[in-house]
C-alpha atoms as a PDB file:
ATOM      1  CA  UNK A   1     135.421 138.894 138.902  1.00  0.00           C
ATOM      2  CA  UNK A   2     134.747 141.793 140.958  1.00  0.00           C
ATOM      3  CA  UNK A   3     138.552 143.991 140.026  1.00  0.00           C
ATOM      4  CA  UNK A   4     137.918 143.355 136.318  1.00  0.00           C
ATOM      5  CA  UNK A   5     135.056 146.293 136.173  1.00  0.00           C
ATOM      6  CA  UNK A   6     137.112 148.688 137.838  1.00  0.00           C
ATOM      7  CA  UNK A   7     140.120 147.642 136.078  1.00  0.00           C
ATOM      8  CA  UNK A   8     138.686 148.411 132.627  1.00  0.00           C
ATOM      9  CA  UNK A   9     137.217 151.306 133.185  1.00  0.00           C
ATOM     10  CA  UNK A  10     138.833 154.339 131.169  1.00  0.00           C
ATOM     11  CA  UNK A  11     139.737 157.390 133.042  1.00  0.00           C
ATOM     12  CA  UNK A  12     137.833 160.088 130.861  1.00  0.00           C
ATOM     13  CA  UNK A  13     139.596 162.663 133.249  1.00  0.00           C
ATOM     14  CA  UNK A  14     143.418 161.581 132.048  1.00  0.00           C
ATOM     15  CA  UNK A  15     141.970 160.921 128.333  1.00  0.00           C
ATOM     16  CA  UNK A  16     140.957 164.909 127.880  1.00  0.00           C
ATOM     17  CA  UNK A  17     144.269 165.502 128.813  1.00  0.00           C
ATOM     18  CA  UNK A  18     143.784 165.986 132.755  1.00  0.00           C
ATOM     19  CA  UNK A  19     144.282 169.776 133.057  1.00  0.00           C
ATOM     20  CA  UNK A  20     141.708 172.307 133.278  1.00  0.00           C
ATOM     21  CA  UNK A  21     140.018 171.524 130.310  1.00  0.00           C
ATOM     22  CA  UNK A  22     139.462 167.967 131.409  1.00  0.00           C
ATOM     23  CA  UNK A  23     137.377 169.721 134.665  1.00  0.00           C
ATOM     24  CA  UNK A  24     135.767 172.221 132.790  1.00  0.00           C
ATOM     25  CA  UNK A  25     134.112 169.422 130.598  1.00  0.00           C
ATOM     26  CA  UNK A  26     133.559 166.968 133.436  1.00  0.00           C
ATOM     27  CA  UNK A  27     131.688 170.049 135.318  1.00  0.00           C
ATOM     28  CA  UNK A  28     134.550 169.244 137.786  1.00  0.00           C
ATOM     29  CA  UNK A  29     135.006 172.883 137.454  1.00  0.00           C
ATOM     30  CA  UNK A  30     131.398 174.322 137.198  1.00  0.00           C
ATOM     31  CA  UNK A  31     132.137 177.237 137.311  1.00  0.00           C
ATOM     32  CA  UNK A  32     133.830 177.034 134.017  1.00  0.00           C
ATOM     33  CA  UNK A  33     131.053 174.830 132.465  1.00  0.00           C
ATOM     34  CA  UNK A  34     128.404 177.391 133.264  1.00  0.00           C
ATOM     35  CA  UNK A  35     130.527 180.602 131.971  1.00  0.00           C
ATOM     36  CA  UNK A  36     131.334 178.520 128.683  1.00  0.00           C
ATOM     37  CA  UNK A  37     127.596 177.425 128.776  1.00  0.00           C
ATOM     38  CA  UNK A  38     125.795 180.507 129.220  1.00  0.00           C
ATOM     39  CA  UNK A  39     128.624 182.486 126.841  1.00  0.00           C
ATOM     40  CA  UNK A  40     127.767 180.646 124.250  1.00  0.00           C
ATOM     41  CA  UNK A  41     123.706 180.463 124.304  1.00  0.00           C
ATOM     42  CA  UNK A  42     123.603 184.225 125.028  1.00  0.00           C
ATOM     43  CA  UNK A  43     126.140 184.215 121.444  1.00  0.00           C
ATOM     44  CA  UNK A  44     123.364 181.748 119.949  1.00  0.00           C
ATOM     45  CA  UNK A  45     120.696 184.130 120.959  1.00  0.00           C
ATOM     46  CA  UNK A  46     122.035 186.867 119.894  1.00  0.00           C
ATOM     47  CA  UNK A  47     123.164 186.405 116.604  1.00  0.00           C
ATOM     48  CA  UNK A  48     120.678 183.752 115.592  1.00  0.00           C
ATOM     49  CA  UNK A  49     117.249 184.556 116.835  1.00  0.00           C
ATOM     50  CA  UNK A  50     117.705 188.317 117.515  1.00  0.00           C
ATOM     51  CA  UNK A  51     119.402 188.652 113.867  1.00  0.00           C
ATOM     52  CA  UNK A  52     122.204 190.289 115.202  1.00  0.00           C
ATOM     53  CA  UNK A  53     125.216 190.727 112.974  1.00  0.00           C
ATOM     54  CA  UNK A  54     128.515 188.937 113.834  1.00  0.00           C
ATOM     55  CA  UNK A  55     130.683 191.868 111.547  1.00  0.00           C
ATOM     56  CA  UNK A  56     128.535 194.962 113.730  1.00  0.00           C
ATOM     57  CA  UNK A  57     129.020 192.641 116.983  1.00  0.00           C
ATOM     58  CA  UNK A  58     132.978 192.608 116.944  1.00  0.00           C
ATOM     59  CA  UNK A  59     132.917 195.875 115.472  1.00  0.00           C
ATOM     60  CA  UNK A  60     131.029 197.904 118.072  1.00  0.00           C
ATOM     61  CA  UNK A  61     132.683 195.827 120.890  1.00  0.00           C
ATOM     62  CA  UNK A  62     136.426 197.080 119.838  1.00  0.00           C
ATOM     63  CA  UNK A  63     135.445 200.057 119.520  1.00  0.00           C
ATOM     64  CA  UNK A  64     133.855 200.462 122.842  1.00  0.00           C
ATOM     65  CA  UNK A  65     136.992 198.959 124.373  1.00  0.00           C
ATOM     66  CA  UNK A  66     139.235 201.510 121.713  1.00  0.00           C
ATOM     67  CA  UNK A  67     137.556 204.468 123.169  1.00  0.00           C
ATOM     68  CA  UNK A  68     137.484 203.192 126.901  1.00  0.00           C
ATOM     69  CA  UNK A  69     141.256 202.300 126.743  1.00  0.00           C
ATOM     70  CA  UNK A  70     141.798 205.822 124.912  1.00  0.00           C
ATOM     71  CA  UNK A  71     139.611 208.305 127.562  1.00  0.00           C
ATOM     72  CA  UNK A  72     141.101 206.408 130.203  1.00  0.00           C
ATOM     73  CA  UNK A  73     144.859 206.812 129.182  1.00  0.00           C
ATOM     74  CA  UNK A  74     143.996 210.101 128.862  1.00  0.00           C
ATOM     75  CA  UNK A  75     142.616 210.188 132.187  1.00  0.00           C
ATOM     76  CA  UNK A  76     145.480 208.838 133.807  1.00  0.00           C
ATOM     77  CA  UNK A  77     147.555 211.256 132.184  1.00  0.00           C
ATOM     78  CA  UNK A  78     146.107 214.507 133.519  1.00  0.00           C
ATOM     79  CA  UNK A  79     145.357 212.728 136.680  1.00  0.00           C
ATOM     80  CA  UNK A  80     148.645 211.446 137.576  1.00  0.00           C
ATOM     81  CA  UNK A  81     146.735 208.034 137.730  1.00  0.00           C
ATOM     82  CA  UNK A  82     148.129 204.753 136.554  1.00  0.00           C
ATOM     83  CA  UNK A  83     148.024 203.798 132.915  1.00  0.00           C
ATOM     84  CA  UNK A  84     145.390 200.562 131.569  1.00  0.00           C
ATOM     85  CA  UNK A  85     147.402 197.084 132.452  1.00  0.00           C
ATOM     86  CA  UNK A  86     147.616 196.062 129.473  1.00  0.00           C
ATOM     87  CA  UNK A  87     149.235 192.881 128.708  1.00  0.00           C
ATOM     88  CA  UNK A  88     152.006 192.779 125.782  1.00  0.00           C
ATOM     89  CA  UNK A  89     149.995 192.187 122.985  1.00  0.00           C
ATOM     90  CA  UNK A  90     152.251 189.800 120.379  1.00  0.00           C
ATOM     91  CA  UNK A  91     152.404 186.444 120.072  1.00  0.00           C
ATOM     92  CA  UNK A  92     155.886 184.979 121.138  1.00  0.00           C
ATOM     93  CA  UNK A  93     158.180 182.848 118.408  1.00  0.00           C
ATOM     94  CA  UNK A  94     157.264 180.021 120.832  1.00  0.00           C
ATOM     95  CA  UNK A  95     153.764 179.968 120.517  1.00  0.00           C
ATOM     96  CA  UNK A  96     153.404 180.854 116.873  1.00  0.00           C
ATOM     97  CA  UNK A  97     156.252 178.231 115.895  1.00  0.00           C
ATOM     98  CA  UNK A  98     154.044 175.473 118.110  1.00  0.00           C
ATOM     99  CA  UNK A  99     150.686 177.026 116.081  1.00  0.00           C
ATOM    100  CA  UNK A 100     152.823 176.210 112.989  1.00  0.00           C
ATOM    101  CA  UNK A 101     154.049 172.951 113.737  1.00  0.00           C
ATOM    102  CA  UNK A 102     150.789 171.802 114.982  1.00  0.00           C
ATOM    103  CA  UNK A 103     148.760 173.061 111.240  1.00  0.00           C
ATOM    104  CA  UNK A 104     151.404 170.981 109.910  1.00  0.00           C
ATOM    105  CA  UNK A 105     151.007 167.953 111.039  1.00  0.00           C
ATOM    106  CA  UNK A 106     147.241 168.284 110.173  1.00  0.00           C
ATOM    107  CA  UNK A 107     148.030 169.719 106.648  1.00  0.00           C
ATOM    108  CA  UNK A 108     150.363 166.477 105.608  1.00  0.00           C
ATOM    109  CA  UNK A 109     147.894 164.185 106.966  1.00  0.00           C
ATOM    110  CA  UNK A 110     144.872 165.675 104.289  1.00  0.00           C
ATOM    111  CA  UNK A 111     147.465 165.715 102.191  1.00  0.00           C
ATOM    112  CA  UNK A 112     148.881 162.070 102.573  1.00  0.00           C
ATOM    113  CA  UNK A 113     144.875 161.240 102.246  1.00  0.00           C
ATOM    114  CA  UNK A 114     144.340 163.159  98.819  1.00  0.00           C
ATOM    115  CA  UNK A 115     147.538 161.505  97.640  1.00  0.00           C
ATOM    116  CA  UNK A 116     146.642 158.036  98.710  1.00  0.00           C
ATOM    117  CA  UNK A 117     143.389 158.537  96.709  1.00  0.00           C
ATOM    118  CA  UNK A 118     144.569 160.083  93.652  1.00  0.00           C
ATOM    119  CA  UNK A 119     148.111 158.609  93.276  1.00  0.00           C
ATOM    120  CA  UNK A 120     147.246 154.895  94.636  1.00  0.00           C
ATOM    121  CA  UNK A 121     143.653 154.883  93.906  1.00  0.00           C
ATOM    122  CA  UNK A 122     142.752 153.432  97.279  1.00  0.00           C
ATOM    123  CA  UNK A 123     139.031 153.070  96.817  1.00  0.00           C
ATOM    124  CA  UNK A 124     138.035 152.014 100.367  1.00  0.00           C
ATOM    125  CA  UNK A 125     139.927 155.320 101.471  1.00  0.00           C
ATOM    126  CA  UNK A 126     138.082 157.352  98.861  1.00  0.00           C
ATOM    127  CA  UNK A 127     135.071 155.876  99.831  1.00  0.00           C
ATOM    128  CA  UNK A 128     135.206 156.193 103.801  1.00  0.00           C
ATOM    129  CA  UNK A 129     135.813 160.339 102.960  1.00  0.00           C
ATOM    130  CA  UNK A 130     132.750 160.559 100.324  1.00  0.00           C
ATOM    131  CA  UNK A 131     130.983 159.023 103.066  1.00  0.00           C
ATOM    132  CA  UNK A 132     132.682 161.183 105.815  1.00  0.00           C
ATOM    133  CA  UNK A 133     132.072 164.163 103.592  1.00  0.00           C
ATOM    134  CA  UNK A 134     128.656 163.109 102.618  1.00  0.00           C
ATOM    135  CA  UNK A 135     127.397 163.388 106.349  1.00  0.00           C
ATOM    136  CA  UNK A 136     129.087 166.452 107.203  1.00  0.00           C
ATOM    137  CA  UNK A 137     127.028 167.957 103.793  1.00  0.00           C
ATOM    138  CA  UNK A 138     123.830 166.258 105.863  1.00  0.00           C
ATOM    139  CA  UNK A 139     124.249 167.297 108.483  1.00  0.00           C
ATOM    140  CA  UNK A 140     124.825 170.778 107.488  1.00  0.00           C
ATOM    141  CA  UNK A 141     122.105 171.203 105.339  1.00  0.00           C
ATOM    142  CA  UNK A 142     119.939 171.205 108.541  1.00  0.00           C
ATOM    143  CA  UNK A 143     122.110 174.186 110.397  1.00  0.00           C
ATOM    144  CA  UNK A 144     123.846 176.807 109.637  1.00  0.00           C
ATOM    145  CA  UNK A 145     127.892 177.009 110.949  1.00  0.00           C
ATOM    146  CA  UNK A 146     126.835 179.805 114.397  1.00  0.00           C
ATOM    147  CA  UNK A 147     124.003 176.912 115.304  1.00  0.00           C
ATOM    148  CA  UNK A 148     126.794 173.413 114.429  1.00  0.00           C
ATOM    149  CA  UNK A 149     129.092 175.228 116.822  1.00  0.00           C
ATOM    150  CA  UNK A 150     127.205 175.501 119.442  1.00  0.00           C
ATOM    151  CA  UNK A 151     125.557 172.082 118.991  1.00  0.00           C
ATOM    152  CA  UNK A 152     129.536 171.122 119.112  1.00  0.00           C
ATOM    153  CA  UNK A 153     129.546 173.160 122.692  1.00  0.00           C
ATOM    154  CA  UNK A 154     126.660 171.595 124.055  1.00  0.00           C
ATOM    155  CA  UNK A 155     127.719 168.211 123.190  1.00  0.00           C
ATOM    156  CA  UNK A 156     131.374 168.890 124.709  1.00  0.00           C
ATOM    157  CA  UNK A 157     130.192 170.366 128.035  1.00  0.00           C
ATOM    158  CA  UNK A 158     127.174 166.961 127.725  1.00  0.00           C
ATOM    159  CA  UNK A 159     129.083 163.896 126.317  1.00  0.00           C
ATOM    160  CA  UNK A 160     132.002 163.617 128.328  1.00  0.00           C
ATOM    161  CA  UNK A 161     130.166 163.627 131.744  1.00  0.00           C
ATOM    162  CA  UNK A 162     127.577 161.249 130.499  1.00  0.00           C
ATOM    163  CA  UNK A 163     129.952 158.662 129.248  1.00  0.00           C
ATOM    164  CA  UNK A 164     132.619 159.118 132.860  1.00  0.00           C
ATOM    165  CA  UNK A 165     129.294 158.684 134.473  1.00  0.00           C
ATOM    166  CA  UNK A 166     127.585 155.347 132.454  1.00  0.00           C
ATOM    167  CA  UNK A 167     130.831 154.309 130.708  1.00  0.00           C
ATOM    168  CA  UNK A 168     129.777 150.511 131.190  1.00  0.00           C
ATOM    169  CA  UNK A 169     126.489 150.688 129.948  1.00  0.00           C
ATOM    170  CA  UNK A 170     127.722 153.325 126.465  1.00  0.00           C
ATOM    171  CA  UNK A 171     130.386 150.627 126.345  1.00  0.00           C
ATOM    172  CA  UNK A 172     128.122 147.402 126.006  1.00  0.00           C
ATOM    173  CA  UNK A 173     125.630 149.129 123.573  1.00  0.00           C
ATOM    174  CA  UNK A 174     129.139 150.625 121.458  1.00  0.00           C
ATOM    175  CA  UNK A 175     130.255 146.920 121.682  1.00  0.00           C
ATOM    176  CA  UNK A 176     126.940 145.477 119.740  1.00  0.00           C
ATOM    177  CA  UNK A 177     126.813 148.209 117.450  1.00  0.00           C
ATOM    178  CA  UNK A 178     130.509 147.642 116.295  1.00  0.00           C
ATOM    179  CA  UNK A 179     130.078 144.361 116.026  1.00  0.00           C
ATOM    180  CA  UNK A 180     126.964 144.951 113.893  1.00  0.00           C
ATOM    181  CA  UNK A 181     128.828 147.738 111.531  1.00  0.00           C
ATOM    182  CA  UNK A 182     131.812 145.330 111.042  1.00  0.00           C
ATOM    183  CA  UNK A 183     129.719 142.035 109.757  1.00  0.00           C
ATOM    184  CA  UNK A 184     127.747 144.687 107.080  1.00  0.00           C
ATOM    185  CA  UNK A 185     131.032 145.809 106.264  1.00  0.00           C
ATOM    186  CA  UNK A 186     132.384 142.589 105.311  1.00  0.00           C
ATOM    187  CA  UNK A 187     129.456 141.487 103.569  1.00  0.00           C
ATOM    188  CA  UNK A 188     130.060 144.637 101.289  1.00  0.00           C
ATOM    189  CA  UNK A 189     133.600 144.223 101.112  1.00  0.00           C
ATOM    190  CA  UNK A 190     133.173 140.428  99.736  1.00  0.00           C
ATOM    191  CA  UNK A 191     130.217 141.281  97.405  1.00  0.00           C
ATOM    192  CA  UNK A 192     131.150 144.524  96.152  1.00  0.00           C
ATOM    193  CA  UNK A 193     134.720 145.975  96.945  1.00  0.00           C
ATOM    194  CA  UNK A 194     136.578 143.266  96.637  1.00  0.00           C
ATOM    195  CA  UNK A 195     135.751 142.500  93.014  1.00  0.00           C
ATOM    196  CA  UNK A 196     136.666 146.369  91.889  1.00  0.00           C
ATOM    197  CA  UNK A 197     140.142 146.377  89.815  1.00  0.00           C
ATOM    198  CA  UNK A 198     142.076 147.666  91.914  1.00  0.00           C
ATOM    199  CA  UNK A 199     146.056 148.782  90.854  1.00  0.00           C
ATOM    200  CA  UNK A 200     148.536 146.149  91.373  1.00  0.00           C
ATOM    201  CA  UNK A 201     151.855 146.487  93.070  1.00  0.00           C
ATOM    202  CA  UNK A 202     153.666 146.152  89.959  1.00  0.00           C
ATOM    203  CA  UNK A 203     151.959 148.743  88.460  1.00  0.00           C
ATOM    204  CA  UNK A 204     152.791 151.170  91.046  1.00  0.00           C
ATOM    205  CA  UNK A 205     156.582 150.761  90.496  1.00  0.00           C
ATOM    206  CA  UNK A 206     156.588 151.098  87.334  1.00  0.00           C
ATOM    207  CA  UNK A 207     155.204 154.051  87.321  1.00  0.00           C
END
């Protein structure tokens, strides 16, 4: 009785991976969590309550760095000084053919999805992504995309460390509330979805 708590408790570290990113959101790393933290509230408070353009932001950041990189070449030059380290700015085959191969594996998926709804008609899958899409629409009615990202920072640097740190209690209360969403979804599936027409398999071969 006393191993099988420890036993099925899920290592939140090794799920996110277990690198650096796994610390950084576990405040293993707090360094990292603050930087990312603070980064993105000063971006927040910058662009959203000071009014601050994102276009005149980037814009007026390269070109300080254009003209510091520039004087100081220059600099160098006529000073006999070394030049700006810059790194060698290109993306390598390697990373832009993993960049590629990852977009499409997430490109066929959507796609296997809007084919499975148009093709087979599969009206619980249609439904679960009006639903899915539905939400997202709700949910962004209330903020605009600078405020849902850093919502989606917050909640990254928040969520992990609260659920690696009260995993058994988020667990019991996940466990009821599944348990609740699965007997209302049978009760809709037997009164409502199950007596849709729905294409037969003979009637996808023939066609």
């Amino acid at each position: 009785m006393g191993d099988s708590a420890p036993a099925s408790r899920i290592s939140v570290h090794q799920a996110l991976g277990g690198g650096l990113v796994a610390d950084v959101l576990l405040w293993r790393k707090w360094c990292g969590g603050v930087v990312i933290l603070a980064s993105a509230t000063t971006f927040w408070c910058l662009f959203e309550l000071a009014g601050y353009s994102a276009v005149s932001f980037v814009a007026n950041v390269l070109l300080l760095l254009v003209v510091i990189l520039f004087f100081w070449a220059k600099s160098a030059s006529l000073l006999n000084r070394p030049l700006p380290p810059l790194p060698n700015l290109e993306i390598s085959e390697k990373n832009a053919g993993k960049i590629a191969k990852e977009l499409q594996v997430w490109v066929n998926y959507a796609l296997s999805i809007a084919r499975d709804i148009t093709l087979d008609r599969n009206l619980k899958l249609f439904l679960k992504v009006a639903v899915g899409l539905w939400f997202v629409s709700f949910i962004g009615s209330f903020f605009n995309l600078l405020t849902f990202v850093y919502i989606g920072i917050v909640l990254s640097l928040s969520v992990p460390m609260l659920y690696d740190k009260y995993q058994h209690h988020i667990n019991e209360k996940l466990a009821v509330t599944h348990k609740t969403m699965q007997a209302q979804y049978r009760k809709i599936d037997a009164t409502v979805l199950r007596k849709l027409p729905l294409r037969s398999n003979k009637e996808k071969k023939m066609q």
